[in-house]
Protein backbone atom coordinates (compact mmCIF):
# COMPACT_ATOMS: atom_id res chain seq x y z
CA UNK A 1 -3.76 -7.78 -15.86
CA UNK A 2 -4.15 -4.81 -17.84
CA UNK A 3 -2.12 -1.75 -17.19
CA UNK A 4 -1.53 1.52 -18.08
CA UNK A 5 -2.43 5.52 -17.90
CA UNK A 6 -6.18 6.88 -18.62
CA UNK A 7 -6.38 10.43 -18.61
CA UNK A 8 -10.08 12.27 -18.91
CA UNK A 9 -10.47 15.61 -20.93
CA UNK A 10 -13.26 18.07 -20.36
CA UNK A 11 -15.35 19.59 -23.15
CA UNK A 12 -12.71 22.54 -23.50
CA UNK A 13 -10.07 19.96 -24.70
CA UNK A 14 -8.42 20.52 -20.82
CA UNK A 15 -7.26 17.62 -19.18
CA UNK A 16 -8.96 17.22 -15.65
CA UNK A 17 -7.53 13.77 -14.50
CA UNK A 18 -5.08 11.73 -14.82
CA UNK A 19 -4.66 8.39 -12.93
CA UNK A 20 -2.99 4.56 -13.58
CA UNK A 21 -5.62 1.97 -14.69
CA UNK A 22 -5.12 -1.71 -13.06
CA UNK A 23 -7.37 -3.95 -13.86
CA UNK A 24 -6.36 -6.72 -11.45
CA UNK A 25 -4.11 -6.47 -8.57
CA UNK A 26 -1.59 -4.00 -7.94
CA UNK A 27 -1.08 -0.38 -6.98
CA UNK A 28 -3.22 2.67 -8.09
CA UNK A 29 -2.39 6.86 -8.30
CA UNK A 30 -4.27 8.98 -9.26
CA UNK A 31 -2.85 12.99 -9.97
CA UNK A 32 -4.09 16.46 -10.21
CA UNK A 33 -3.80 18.14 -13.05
CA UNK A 34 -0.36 19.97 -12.57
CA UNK A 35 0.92 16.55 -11.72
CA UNK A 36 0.88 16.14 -7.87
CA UNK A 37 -0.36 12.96 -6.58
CA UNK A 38 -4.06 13.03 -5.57
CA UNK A 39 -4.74 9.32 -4.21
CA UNK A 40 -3.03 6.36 -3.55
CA UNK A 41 -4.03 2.56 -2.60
CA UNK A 42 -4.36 -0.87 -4.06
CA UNK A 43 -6.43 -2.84 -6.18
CA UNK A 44 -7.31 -6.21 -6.15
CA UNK A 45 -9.49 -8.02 -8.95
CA UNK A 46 -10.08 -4.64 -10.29
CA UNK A 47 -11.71 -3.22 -7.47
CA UNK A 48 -10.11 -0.70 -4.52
CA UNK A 49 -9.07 -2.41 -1.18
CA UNK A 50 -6.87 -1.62 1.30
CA UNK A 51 -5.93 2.01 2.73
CA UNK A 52 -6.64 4.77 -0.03
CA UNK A 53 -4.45 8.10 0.79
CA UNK A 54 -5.40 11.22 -0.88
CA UNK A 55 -3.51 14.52 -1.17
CA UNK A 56 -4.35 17.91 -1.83
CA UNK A 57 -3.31 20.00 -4.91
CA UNK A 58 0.48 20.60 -3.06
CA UNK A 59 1.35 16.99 -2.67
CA UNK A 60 0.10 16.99 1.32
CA UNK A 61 -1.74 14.27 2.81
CA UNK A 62 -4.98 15.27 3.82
CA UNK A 63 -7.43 11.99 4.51
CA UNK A 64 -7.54 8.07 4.39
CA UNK A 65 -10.25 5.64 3.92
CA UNK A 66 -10.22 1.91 3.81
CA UNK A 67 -12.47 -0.49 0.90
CA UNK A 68 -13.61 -3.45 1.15
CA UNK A 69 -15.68 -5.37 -1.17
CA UNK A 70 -15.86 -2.07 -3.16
CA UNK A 71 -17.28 -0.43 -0.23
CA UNK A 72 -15.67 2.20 2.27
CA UNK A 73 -15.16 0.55 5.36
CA UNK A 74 -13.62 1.75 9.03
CA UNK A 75 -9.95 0.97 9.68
CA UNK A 76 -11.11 -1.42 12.83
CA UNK A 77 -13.31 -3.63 10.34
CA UNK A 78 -11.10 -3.68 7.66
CA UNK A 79 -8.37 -4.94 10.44
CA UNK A 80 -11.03 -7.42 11.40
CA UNK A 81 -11.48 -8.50 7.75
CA UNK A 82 -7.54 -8.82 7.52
CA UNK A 83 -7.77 -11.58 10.34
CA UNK A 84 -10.09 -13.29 8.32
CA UNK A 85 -8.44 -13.20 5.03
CA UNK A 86 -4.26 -13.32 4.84
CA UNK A 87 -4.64 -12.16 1.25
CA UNK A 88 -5.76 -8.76 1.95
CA UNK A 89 -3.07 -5.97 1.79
CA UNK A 90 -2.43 -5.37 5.51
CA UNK A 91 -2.18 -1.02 6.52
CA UNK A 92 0.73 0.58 8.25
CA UNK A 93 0.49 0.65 11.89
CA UNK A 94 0.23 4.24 12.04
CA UNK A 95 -2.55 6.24 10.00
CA UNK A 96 0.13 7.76 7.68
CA UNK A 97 -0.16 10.78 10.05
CA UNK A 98 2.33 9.24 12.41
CA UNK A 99 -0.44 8.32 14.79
CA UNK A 100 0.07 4.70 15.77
CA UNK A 101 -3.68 2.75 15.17
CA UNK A 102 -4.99 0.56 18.21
C-alpha cells in the first residue's frame, strides 16, 4: 500500500489542497487550505467506498454520500451491497447527523 500526503499548488505558487493519498485500503482526509478537514471516508483497492463526510471551511459537517464501485451510490443500496459482501466497510447507524437510518 502506498501512503502518504499529496498537496496541489495553483499557478500562483498557493497551495489549494491538501489531502492523504492511499493507494489500497485504508482511511482518506482530505483538508482546506487553512487546515480544517474537508472530507472523510475509506478506500479500498485504491478506489472510494463506504460513507464519504465532507465539511465546510469551519470544520462542520455539511453532506454525505456513499461509493461503490467508484460510483456514488444511495445509502439503502450501498446497505444492500453490504449484505452481499461482509468485506465492505459497514456505515454508522445514524447519518452522522444523529438521525438514526432505516
Amino acid at each position: 500500500m502506498i501512503h502518504g500526503v499529496c498537496s496541489i499548488w495553483n499557478e500562483k505558487g498557493d497551495q489549494i489542497d491538501t489531502y492523504e493519498v492511499t493507494m489500497g485500503n485504508g482511511p482518506f482526509r482530505q483538508w482546506y487550505p487553512n487546515g480544517a478537514l474537508k472530507a472523510e471516508g475509506m478506500m479500498m483497492n485504491g478506489m472510494p467506498v463506504g460513507q464519504m463526510r465532507c465539511y465546510d471551511e469551519s470544520g462542520k459537517f455539511v453532506a454525505q454520500s456513499f461509493w461503490l464501485n467508484s460510483r456514488q451510490v444511495s445509502r439503502k443500496k450501498y446497505l444492500e451491497a453490504c449484505e452481499k459482501n461482509l468485506k465492505l466497510p459497514r456505515p454508522p447507524a445514524d447519518d452522522s447527523m444523529g438521525n438514526p437510518q432505516p
